[in-house]
Protein backbone atom coordinates (compact mmCIF):
# COMPACT_ATOMS: atom_id res chain seq x y z
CA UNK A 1 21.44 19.01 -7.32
CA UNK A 2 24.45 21.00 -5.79
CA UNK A 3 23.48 22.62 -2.15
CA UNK A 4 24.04 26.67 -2.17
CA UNK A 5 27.48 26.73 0.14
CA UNK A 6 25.92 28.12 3.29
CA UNK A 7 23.54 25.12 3.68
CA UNK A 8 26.51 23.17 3.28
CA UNK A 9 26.63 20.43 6.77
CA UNK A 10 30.43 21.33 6.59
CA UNK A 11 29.74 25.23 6.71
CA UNK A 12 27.24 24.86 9.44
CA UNK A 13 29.91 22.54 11.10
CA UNK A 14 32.67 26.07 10.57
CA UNK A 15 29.81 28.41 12.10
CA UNK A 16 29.37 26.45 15.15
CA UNK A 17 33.02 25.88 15.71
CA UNK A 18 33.69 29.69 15.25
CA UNK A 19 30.57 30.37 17.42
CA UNK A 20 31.89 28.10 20.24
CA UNK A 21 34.81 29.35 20.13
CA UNK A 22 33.98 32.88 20.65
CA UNK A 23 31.38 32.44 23.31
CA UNK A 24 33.88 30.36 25.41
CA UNK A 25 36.37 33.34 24.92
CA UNK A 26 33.45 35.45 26.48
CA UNK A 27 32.51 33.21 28.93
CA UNK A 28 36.55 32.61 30.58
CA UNK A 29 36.67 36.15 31.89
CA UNK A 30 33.51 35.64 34.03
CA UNK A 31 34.87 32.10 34.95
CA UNK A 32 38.73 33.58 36.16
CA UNK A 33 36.29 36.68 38.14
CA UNK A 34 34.35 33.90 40.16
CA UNK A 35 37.54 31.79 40.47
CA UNK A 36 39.16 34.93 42.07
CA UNK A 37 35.94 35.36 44.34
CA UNK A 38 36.65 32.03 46.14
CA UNK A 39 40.02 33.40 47.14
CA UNK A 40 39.29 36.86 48.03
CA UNK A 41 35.55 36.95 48.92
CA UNK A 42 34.63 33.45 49.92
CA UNK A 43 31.28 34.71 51.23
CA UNK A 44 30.45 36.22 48.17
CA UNK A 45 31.40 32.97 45.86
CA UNK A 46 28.66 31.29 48.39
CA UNK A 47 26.12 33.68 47.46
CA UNK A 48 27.12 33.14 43.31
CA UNK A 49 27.59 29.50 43.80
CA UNK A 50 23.77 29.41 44.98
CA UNK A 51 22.57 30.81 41.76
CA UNK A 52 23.55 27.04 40.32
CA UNK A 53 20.45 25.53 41.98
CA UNK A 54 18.14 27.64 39.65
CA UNK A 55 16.99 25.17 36.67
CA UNK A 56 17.89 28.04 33.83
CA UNK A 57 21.60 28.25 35.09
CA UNK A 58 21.70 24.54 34.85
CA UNK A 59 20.35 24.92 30.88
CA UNK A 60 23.17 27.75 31.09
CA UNK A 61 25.93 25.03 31.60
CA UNK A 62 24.32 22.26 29.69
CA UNK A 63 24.81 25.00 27.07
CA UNK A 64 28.50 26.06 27.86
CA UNK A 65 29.09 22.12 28.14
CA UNK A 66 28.33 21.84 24.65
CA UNK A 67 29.76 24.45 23.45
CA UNK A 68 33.19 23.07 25.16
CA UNK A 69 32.80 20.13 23.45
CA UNK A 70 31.44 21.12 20.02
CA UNK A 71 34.74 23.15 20.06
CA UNK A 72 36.90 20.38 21.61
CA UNK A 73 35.57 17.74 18.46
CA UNK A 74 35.19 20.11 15.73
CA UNK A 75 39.02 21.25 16.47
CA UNK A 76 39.67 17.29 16.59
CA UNK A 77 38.35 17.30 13.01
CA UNK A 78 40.30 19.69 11.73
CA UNK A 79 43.45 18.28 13.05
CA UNK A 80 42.15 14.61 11.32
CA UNK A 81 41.76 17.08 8.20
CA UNK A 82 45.35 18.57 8.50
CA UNK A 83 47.54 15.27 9.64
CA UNK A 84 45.84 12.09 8.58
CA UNK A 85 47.99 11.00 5.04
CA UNK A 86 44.36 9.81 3.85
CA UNK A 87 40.86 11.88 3.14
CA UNK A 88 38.95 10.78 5.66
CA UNK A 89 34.96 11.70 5.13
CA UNK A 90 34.73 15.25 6.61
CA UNK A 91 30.30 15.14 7.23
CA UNK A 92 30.68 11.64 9.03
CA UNK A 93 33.19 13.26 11.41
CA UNK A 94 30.97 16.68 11.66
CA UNK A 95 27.95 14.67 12.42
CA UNK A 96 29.91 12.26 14.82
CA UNK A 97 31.23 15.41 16.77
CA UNK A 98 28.31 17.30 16.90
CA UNK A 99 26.70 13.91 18.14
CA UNK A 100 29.53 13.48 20.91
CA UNK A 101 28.94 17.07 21.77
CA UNK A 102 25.12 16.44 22.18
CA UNK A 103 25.74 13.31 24.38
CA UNK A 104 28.57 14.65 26.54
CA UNK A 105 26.71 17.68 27.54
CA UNK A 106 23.01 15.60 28.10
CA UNK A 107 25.34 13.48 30.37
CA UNK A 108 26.35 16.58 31.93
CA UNK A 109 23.07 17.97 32.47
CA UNK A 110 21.57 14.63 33.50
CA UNK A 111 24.25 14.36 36.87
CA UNK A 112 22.86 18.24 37.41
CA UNK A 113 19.30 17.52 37.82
């Protein structure tokens, strides 16, 4: 039995690389704005920074940590895709970097709390 394309692991594995991709283009505008508070309003970064000790901002990163790396191993895929002279077995890598993802960011959160 043939699975419709959009329940396709590889298709999921496109939508969450396309998704990552776009929320970390969202997300480095607010980064380069708090990076430019610690050299023009260093009191002000204080006050931002101390939003990090709330536990949602925490699931915030964990979140954007994931993302990072869902995007960093699901572009690492593709590139095995495009430049490796053999086929090599495109779900095994989409699980394996969605699986690196997971870990890398639950190591992240883990140091936070």
């Amino acid at each position: 039995m043939k699975m419709p394309p959009r329940a396709h692991p590889l298709w999921l594995a496109y939508i969450l690389h396309r998704v990552s991709g776009v929320a970390l283009a969202i997300f480095l505008p607010l980064h380069f704005w708090v990076l430019a508070m610690a050299l023009n309003d260093p009191a002000g970064l204080d006050g931002f920074l101390q939003l990090t000790d709330y536990t949602v901002v925490k699931l915030a990163e964990f979140g954007l940590v994931f993302g990072l790396a869902v995007h960093m191993f699901g572009g690492l895929r593709l590139m095995a895709l495009e430049w490796l002279p053999w086929s090599p077995p495109q779900k095994t890598l989409a699980a394996g970097a969605a699986a690196a993802s997971f870990l890398v960011a639950t190591l992240f959160l883990m140091k936070a709390l």
